[in-house]
PDB file of N, CA and C in Angstrom:
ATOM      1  N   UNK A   1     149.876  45.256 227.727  1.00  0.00           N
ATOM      2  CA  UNK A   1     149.314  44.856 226.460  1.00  0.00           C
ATOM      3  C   UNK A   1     149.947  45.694 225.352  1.00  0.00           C
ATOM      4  N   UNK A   2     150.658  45.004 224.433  1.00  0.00           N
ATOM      5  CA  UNK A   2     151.116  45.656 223.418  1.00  0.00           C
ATOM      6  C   UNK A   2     150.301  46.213 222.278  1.00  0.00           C
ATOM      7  N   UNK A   3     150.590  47.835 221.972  1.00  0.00           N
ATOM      8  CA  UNK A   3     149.380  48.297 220.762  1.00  0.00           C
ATOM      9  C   UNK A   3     149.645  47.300 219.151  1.00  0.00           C
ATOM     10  N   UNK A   4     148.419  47.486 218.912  1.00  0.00           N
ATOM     11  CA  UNK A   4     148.214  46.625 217.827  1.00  0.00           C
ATOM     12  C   UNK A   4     148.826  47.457 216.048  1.00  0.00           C
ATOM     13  N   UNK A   5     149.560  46.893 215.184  1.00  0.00           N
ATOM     14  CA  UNK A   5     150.135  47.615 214.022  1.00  0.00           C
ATOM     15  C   UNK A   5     148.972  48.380 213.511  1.00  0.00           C
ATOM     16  N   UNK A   6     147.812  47.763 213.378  1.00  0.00           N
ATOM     17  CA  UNK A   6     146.686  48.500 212.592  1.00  0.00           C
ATOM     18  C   UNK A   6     145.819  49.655 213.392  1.00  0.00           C
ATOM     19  N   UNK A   7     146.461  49.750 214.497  1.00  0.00           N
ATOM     20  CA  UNK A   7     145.799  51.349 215.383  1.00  0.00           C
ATOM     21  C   UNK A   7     147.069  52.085 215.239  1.00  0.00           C
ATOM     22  N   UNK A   8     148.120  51.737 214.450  1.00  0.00           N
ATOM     23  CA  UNK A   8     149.305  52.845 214.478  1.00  0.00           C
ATOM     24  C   UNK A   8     149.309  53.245 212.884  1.00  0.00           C
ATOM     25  N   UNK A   9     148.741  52.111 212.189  1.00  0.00           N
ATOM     26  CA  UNK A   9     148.724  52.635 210.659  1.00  0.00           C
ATOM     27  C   UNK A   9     147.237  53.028 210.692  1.00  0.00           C
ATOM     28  N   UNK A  10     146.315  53.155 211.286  1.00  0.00           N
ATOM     29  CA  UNK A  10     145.309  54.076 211.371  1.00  0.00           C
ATOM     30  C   UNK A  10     146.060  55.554 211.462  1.00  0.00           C
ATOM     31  N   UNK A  11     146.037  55.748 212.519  1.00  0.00           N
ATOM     32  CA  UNK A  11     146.443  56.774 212.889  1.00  0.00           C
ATOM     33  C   UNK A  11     147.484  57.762 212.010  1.00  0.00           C
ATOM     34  N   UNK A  12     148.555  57.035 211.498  1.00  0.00           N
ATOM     35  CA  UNK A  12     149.349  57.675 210.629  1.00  0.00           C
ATOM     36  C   UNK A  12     148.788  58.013 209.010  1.00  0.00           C
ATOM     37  N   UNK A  13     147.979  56.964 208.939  1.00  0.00           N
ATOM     38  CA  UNK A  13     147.174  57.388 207.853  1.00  0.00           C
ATOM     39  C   UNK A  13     146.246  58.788 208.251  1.00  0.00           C
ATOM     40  N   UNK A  14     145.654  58.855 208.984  1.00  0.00           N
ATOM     41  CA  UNK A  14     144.542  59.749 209.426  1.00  0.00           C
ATOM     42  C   UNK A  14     145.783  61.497 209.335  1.00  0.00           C
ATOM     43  N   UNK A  15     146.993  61.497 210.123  1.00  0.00           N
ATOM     44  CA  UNK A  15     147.394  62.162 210.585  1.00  0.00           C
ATOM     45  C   UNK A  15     148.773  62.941 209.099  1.00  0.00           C
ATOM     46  N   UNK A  16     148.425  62.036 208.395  1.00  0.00           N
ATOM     47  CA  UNK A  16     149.412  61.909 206.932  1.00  0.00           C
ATOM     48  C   UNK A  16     149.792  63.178 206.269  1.00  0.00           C
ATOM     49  N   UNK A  17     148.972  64.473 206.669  1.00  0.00           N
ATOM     50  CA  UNK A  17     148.589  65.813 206.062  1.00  0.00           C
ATOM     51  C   UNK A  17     149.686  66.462 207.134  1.00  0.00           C
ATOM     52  N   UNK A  18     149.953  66.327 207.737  1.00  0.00           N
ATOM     53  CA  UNK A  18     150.937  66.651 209.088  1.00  0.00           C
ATOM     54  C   UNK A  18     152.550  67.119 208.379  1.00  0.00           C
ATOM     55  N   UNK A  19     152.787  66.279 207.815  1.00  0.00           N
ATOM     56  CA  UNK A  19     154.474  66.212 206.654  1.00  0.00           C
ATOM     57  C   UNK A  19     154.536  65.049 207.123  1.00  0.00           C
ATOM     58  N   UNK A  20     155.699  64.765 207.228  1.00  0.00           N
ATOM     59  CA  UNK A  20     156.316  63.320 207.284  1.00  0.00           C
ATOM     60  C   UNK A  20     156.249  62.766 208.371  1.00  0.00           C
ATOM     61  N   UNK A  21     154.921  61.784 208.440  1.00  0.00           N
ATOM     62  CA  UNK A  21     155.204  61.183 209.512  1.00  0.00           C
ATOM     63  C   UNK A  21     155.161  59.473 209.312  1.00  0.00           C
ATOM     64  N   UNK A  22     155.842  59.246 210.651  1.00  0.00           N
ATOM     65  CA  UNK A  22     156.327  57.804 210.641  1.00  0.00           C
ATOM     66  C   UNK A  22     156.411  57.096 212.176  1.00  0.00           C
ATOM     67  N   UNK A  23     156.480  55.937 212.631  1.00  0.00           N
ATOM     68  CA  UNK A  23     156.145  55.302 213.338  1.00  0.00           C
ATOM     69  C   UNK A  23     157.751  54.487 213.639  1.00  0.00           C
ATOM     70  N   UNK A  24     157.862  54.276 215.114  1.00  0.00           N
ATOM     71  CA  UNK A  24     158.875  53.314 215.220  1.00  0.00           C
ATOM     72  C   UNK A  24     158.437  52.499 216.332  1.00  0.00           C
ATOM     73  N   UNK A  25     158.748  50.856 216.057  1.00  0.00           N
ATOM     74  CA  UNK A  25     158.507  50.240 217.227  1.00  0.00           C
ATOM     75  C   UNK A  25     159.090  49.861 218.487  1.00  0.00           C
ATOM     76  N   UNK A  26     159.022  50.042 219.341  1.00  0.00           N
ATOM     77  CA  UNK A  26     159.688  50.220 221.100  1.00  0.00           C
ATOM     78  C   UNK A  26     158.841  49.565 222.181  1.00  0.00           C
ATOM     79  N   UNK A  27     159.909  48.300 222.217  1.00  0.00           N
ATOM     80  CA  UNK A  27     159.283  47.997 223.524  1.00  0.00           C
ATOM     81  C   UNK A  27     157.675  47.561 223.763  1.00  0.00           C
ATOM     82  N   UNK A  28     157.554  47.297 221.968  1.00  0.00           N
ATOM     83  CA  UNK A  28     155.592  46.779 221.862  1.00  0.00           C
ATOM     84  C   UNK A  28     154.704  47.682 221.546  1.00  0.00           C
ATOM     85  N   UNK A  29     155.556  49.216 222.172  1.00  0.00           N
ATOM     86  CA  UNK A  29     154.743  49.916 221.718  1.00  0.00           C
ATOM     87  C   UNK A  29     155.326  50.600 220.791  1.00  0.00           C
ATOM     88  N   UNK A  30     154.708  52.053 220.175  1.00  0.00           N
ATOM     89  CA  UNK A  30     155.064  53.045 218.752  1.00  0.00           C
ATOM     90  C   UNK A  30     155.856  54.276 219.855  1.00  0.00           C
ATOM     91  N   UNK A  31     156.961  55.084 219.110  1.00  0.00           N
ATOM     92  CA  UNK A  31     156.844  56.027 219.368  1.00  0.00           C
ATOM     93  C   UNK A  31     156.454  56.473 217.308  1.00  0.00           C
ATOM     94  N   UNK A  32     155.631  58.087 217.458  1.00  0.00           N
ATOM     95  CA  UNK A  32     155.150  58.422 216.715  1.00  0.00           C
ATOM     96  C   UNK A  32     155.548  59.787 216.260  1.00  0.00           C
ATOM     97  N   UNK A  33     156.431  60.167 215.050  1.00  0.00           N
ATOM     98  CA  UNK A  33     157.111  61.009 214.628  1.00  0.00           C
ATOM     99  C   UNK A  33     157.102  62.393 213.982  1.00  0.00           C
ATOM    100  N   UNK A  34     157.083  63.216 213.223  1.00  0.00           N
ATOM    101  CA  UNK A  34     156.348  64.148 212.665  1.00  0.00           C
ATOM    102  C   UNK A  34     157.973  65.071 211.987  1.00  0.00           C
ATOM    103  N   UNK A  35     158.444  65.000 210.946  1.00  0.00           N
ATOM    104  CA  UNK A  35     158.869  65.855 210.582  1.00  0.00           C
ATOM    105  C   UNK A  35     160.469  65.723 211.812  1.00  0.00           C
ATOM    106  N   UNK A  36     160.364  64.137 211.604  1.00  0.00           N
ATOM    107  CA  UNK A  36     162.217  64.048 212.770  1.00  0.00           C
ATOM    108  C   UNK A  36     161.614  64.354 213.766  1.00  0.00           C
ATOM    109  N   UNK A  37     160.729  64.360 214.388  1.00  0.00           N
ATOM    110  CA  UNK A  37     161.202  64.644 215.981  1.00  0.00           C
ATOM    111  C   UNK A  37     159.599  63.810 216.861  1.00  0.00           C
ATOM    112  N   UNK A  38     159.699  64.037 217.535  1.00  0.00           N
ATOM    113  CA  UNK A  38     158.832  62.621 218.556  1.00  0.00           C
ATOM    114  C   UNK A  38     157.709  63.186 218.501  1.00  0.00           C
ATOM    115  N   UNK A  39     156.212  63.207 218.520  1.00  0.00           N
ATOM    116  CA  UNK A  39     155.338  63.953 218.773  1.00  0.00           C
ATOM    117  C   UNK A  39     154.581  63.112 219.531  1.00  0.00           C
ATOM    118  N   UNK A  40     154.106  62.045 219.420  1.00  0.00           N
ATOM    119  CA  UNK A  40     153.276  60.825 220.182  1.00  0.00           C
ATOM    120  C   UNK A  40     154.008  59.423 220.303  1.00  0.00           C
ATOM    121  N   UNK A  41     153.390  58.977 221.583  1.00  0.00           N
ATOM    122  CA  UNK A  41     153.236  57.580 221.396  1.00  0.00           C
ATOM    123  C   UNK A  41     152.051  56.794 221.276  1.00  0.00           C
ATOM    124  N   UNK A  42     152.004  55.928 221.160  1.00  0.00           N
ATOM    125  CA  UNK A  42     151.278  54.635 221.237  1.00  0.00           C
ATOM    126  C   UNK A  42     151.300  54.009 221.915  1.00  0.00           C
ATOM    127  N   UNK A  43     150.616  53.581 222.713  1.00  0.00           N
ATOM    128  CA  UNK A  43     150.630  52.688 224.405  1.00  0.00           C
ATOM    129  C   UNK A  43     149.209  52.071 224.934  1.00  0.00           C
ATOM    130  N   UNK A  44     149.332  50.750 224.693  1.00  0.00           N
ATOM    131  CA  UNK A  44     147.943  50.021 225.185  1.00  0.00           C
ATOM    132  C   UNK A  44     146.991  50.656 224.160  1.00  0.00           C
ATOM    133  N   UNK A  45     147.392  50.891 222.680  1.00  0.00           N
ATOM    134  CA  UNK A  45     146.395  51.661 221.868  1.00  0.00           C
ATOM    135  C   UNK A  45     145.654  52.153 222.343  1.00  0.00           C
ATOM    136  N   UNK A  46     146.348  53.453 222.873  1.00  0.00           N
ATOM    137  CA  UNK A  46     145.986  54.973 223.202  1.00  0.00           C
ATOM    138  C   UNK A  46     146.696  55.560 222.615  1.00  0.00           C
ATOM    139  N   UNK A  47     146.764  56.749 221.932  1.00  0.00           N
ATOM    140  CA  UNK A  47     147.014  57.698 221.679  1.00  0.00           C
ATOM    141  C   UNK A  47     147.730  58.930 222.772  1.00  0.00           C
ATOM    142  N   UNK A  48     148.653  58.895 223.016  1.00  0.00           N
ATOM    143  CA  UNK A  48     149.301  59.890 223.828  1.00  0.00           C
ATOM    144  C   UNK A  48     150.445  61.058 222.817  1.00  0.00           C
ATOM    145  N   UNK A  49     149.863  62.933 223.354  1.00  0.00           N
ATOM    146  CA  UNK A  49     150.496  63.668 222.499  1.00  0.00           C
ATOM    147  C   UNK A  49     151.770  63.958 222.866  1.00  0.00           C
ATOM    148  N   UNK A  50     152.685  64.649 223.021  1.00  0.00           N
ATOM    149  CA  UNK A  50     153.634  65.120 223.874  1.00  0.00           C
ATOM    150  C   UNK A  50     153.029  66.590 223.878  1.00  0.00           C
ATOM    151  N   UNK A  51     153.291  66.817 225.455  1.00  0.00           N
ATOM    152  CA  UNK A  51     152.882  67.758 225.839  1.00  0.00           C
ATOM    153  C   UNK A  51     153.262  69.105 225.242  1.00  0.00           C
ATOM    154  N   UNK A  52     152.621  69.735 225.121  1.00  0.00           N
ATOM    155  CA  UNK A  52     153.183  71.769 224.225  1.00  0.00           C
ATOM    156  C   UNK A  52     152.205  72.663 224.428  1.00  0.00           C
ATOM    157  N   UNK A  53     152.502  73.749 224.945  1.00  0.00           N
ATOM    158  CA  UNK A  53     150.840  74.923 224.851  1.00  0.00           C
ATOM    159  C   UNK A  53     150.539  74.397 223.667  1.00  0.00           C
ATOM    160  N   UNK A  54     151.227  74.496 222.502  1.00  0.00           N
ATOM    161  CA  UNK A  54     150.571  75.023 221.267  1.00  0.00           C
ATOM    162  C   UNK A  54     149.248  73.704 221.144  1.00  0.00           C
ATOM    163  N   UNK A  55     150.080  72.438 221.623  1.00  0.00           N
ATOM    164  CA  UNK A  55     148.755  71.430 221.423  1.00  0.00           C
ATOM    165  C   UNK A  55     147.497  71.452 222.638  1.00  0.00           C
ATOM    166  N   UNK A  56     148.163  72.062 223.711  1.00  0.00           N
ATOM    167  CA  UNK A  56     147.127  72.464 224.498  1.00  0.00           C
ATOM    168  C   UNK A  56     146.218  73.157 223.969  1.00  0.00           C
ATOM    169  N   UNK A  57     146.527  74.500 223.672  1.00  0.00           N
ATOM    170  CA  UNK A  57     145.701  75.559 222.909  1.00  0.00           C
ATOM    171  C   UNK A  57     144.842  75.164 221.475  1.00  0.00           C
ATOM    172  N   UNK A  58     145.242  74.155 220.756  1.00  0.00           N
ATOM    173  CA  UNK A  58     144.663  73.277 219.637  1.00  0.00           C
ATOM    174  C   UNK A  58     143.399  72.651 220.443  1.00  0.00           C
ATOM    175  N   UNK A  59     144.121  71.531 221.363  1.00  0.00           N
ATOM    176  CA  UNK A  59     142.903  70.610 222.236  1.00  0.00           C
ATOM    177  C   UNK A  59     141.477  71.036 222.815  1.00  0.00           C
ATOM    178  N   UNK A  60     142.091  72.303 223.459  1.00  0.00           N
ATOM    179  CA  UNK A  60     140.965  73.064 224.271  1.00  0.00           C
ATOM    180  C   UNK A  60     141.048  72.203 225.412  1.00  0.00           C
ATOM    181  N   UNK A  61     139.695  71.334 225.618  1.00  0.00           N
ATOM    182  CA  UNK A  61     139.902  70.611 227.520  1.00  0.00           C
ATOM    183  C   UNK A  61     141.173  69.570 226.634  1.00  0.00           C
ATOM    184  N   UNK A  62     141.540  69.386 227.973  1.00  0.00           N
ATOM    185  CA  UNK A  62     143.117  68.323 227.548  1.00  0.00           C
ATOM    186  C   UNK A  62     142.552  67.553 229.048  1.00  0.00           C
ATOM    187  N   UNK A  63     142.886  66.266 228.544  1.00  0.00           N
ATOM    188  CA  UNK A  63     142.951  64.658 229.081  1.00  0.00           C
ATOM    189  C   UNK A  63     144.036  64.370 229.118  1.00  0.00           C
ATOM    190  N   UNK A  64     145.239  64.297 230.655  1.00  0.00           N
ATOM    191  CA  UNK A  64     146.474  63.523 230.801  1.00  0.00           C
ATOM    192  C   UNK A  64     146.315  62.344 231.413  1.00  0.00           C
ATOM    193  N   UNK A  65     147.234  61.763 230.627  1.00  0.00           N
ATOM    194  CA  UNK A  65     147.720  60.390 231.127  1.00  0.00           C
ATOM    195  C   UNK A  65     148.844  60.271 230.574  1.00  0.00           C
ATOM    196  N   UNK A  66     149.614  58.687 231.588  1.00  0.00           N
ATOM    197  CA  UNK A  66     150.603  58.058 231.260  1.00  0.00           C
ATOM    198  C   UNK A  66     150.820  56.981 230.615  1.00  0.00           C
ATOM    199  N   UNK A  67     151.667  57.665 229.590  1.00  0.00           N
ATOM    200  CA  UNK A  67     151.556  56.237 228.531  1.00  0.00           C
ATOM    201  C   UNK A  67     152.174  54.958 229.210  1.00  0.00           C
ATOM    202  N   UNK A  68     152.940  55.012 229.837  1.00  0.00           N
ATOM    203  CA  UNK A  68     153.368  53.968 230.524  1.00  0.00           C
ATOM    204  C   UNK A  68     153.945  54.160 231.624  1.00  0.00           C
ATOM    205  N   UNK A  69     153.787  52.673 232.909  1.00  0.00           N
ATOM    206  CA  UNK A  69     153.964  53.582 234.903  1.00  0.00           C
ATOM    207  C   UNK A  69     155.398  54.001 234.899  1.00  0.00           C
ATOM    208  N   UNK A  70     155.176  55.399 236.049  1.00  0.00           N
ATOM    209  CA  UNK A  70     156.421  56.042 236.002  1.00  0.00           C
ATOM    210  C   UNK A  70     157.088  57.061 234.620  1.00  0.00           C
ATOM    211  N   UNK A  71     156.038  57.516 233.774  1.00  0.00           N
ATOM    212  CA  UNK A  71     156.294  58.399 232.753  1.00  0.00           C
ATOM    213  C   UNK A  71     155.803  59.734 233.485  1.00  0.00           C
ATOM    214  N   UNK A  72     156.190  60.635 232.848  1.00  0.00           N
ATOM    215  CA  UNK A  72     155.428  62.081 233.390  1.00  0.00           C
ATOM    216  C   UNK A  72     153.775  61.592 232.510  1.00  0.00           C
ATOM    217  N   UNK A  73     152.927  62.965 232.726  1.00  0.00           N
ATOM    218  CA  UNK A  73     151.824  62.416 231.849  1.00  0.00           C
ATOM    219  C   UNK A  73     151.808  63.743 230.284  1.00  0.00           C
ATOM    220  N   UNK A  74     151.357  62.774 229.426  1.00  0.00           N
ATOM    221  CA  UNK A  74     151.095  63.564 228.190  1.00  0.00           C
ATOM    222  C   UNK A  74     149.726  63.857 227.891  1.00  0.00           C
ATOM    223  N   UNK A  75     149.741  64.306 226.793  1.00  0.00           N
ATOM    224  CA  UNK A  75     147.900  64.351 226.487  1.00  0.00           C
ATOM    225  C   UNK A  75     147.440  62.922 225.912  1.00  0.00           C
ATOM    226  N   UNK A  76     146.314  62.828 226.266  1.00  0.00           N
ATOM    227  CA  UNK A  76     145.370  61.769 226.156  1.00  0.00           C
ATOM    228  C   UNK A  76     144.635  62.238 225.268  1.00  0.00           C
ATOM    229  N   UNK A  77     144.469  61.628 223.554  1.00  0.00           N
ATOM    230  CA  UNK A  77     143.825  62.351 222.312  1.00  0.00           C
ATOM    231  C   UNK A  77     142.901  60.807 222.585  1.00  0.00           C
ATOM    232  N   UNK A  78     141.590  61.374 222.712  1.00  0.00           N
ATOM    233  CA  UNK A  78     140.885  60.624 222.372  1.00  0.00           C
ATOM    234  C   UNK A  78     139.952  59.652 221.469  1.00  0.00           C
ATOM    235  N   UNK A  79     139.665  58.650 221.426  1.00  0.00           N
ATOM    236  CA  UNK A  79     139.563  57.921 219.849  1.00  0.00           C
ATOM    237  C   UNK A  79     138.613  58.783 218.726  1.00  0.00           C
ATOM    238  N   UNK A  80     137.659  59.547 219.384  1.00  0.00           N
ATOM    239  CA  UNK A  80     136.938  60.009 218.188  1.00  0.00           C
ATOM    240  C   UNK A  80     137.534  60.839 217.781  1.00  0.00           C
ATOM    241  N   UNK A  81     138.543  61.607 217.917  1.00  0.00           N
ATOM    242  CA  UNK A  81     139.473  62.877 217.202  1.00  0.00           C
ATOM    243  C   UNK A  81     140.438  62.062 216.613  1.00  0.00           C
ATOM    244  N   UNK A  82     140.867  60.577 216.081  1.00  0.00           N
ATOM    245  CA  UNK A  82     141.595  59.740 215.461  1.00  0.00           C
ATOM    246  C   UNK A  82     140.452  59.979 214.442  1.00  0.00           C
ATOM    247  N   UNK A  83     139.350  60.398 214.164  1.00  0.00           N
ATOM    248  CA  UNK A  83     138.541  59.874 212.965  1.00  0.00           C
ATOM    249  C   UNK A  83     138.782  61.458 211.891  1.00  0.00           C
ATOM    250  N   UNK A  84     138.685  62.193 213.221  1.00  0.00           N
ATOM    251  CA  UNK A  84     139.184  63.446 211.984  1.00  0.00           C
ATOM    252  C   UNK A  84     140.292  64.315 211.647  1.00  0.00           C
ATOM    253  N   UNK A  85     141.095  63.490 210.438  1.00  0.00           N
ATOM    254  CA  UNK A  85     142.392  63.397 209.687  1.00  0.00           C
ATOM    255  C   UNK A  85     142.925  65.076 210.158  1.00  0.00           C
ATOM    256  N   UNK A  86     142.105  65.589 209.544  1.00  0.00           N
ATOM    257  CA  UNK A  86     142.394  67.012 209.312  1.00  0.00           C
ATOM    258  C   UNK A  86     142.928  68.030 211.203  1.00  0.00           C
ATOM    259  N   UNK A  87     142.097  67.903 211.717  1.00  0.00           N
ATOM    260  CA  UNK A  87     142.282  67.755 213.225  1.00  0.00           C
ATOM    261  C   UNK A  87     143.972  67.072 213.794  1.00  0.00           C
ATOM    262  N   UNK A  88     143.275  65.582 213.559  1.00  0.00           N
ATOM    263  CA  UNK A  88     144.717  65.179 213.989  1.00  0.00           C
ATOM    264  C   UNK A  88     145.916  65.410 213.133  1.00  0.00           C
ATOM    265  N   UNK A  89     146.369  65.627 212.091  1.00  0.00           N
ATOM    266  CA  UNK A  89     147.302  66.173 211.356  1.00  0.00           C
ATOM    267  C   UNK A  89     147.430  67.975 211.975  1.00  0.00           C
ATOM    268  N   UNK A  90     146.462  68.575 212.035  1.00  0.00           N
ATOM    269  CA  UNK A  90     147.202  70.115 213.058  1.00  0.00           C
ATOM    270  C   UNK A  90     147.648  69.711 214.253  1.00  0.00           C
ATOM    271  N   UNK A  91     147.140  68.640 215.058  1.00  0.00           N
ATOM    272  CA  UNK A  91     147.630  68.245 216.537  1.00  0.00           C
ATOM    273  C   UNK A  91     149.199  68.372 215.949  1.00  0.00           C
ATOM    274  N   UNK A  92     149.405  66.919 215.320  1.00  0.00           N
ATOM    275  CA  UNK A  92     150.549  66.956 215.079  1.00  0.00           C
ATOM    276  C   UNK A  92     151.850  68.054 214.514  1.00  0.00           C
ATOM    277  N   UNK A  93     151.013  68.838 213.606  1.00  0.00           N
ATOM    278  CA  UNK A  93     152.295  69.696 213.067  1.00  0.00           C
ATOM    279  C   UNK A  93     152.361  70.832 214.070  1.00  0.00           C
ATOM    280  N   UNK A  94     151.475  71.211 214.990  1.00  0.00           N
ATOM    281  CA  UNK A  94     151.778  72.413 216.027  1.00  0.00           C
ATOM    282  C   UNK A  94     152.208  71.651 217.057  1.00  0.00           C
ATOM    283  N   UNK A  95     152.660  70.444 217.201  1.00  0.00           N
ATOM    284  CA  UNK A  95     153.376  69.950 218.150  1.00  0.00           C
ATOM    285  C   UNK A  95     154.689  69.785 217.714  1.00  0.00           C
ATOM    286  N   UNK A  96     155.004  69.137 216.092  1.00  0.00           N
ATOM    287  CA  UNK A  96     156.271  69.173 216.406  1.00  0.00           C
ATOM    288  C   UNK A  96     157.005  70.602 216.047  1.00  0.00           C
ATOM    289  N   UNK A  97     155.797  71.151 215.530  1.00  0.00           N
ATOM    290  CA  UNK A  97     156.452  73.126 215.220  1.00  0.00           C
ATOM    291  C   UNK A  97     157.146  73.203 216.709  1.00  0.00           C
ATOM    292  N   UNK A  98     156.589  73.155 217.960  1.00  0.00           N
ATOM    293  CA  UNK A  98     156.951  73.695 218.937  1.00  0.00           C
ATOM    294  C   UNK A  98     158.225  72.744 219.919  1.00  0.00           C
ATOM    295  N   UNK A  99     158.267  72.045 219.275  1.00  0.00           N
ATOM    296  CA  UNK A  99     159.430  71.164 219.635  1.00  0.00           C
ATOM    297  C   UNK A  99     160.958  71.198 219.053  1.00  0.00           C
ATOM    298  N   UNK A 100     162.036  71.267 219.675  1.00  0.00           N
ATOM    299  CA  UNK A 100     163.332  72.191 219.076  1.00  0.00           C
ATOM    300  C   UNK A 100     163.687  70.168 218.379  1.00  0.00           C
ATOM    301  N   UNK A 101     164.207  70.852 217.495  1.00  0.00           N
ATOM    302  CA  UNK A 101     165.201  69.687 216.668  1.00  0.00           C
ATOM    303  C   UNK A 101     165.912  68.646 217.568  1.00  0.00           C
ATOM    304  N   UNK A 102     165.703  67.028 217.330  1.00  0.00           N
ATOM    305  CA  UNK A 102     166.609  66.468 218.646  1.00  0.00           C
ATOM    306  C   UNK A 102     168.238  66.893 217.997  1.00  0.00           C
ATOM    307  N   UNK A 103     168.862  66.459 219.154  1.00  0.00           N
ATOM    308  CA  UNK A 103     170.009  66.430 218.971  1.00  0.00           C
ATOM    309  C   UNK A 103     170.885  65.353 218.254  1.00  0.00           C
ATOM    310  N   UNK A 104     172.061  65.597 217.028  1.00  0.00           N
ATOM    311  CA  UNK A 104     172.140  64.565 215.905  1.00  0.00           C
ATOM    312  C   UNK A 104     172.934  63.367 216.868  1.00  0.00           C
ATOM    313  N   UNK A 105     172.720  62.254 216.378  1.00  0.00           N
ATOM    314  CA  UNK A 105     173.086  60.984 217.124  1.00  0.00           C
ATOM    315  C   UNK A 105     174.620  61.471 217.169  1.00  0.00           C
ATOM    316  N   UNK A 106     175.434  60.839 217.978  1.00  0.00           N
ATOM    317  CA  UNK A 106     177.184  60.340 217.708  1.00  0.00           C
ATOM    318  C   UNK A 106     177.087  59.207 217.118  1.00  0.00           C
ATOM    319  N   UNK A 107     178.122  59.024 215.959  1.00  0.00           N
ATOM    320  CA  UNK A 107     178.424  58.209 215.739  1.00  0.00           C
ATOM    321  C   UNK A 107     178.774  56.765 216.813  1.00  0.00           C
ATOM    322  N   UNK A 108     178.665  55.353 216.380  1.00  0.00           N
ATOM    323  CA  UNK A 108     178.922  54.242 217.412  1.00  0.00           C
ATOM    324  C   UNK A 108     180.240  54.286 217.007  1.00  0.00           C
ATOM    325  N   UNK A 109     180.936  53.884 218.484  1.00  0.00           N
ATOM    326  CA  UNK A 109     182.956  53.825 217.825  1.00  0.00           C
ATOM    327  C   UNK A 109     183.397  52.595 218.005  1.00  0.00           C
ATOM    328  N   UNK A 110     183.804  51.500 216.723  1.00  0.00           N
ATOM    329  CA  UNK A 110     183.676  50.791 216.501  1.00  0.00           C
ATOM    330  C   UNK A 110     184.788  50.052 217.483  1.00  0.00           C
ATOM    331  N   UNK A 111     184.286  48.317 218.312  1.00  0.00           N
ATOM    332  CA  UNK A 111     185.047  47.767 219.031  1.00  0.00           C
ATOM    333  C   UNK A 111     186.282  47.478 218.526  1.00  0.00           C
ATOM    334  N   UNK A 112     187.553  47.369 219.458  1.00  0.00           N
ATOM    335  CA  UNK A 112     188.965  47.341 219.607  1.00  0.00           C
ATOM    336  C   UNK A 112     189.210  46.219 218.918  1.00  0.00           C
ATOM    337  N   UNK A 113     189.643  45.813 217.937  1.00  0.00           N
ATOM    338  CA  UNK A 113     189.538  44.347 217.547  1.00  0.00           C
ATOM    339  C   UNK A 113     190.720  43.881 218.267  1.00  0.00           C
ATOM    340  N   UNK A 114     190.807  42.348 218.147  1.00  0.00           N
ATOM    341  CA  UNK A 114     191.397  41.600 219.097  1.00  0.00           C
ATOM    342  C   UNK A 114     192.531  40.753 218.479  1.00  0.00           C
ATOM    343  N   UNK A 115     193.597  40.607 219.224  1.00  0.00           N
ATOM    344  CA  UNK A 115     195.120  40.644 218.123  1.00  0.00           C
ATOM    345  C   UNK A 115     195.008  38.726 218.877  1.00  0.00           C
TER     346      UNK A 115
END
């Protein structure tokens, strides 16, 4: 079941205090961003964190699951902590604090054209 646009613009609204965050769509579902780098997804509108002490240590008890079969498991943020902005915006910025910069794309090298 694919998550629905208005549980991902919830959420990014709620989480908005975080810096820059933004949403991309994959496969039906969100991955969910923070300042360039991945912090959640979206899956079967759930909420999944990427895993970090630092969001462990934020969470207190932590709930894993898999956002989708055959993933490792992440944290499982549950819907009533989507209601408080302030909360979920620290989830987010001590997650992507603790997450190193991805690595910059390569350029695509453009096909051989044909004589």
């Amino acid at each position: 079941m694919a998550s629905q646009q208005s549980t991902v613009d919830f959420i990014l609204e709620q989480a908005g205090a975080a810096g820059a965050v933004s949403a991309r769509r994959m496969f039906g579902e969100y991955a969910l961003y923070c300042d360039g780098k991945t912090v959640a997804l979206v899956c079967d509108d759930q909420l999944f964190l990427k895993p970090t002490e630092a969001g462990r240590r934020e969470l207190g008890t932590v709930t894993e699951g898999r956002p989708h079969p055959g993933a490792k498991p992440w944290l499982l943020i549950p819907g009533e902590l989507w209601d408080d902005g302030d909360a979920l915006a620290t989830l987010f910025r001590v997650t992507a604090a603790a997450l190193p910069m991805p690595a910059p794309k390569k350029p695509r090298r453009k096909a051989a054209s044909k004589r």
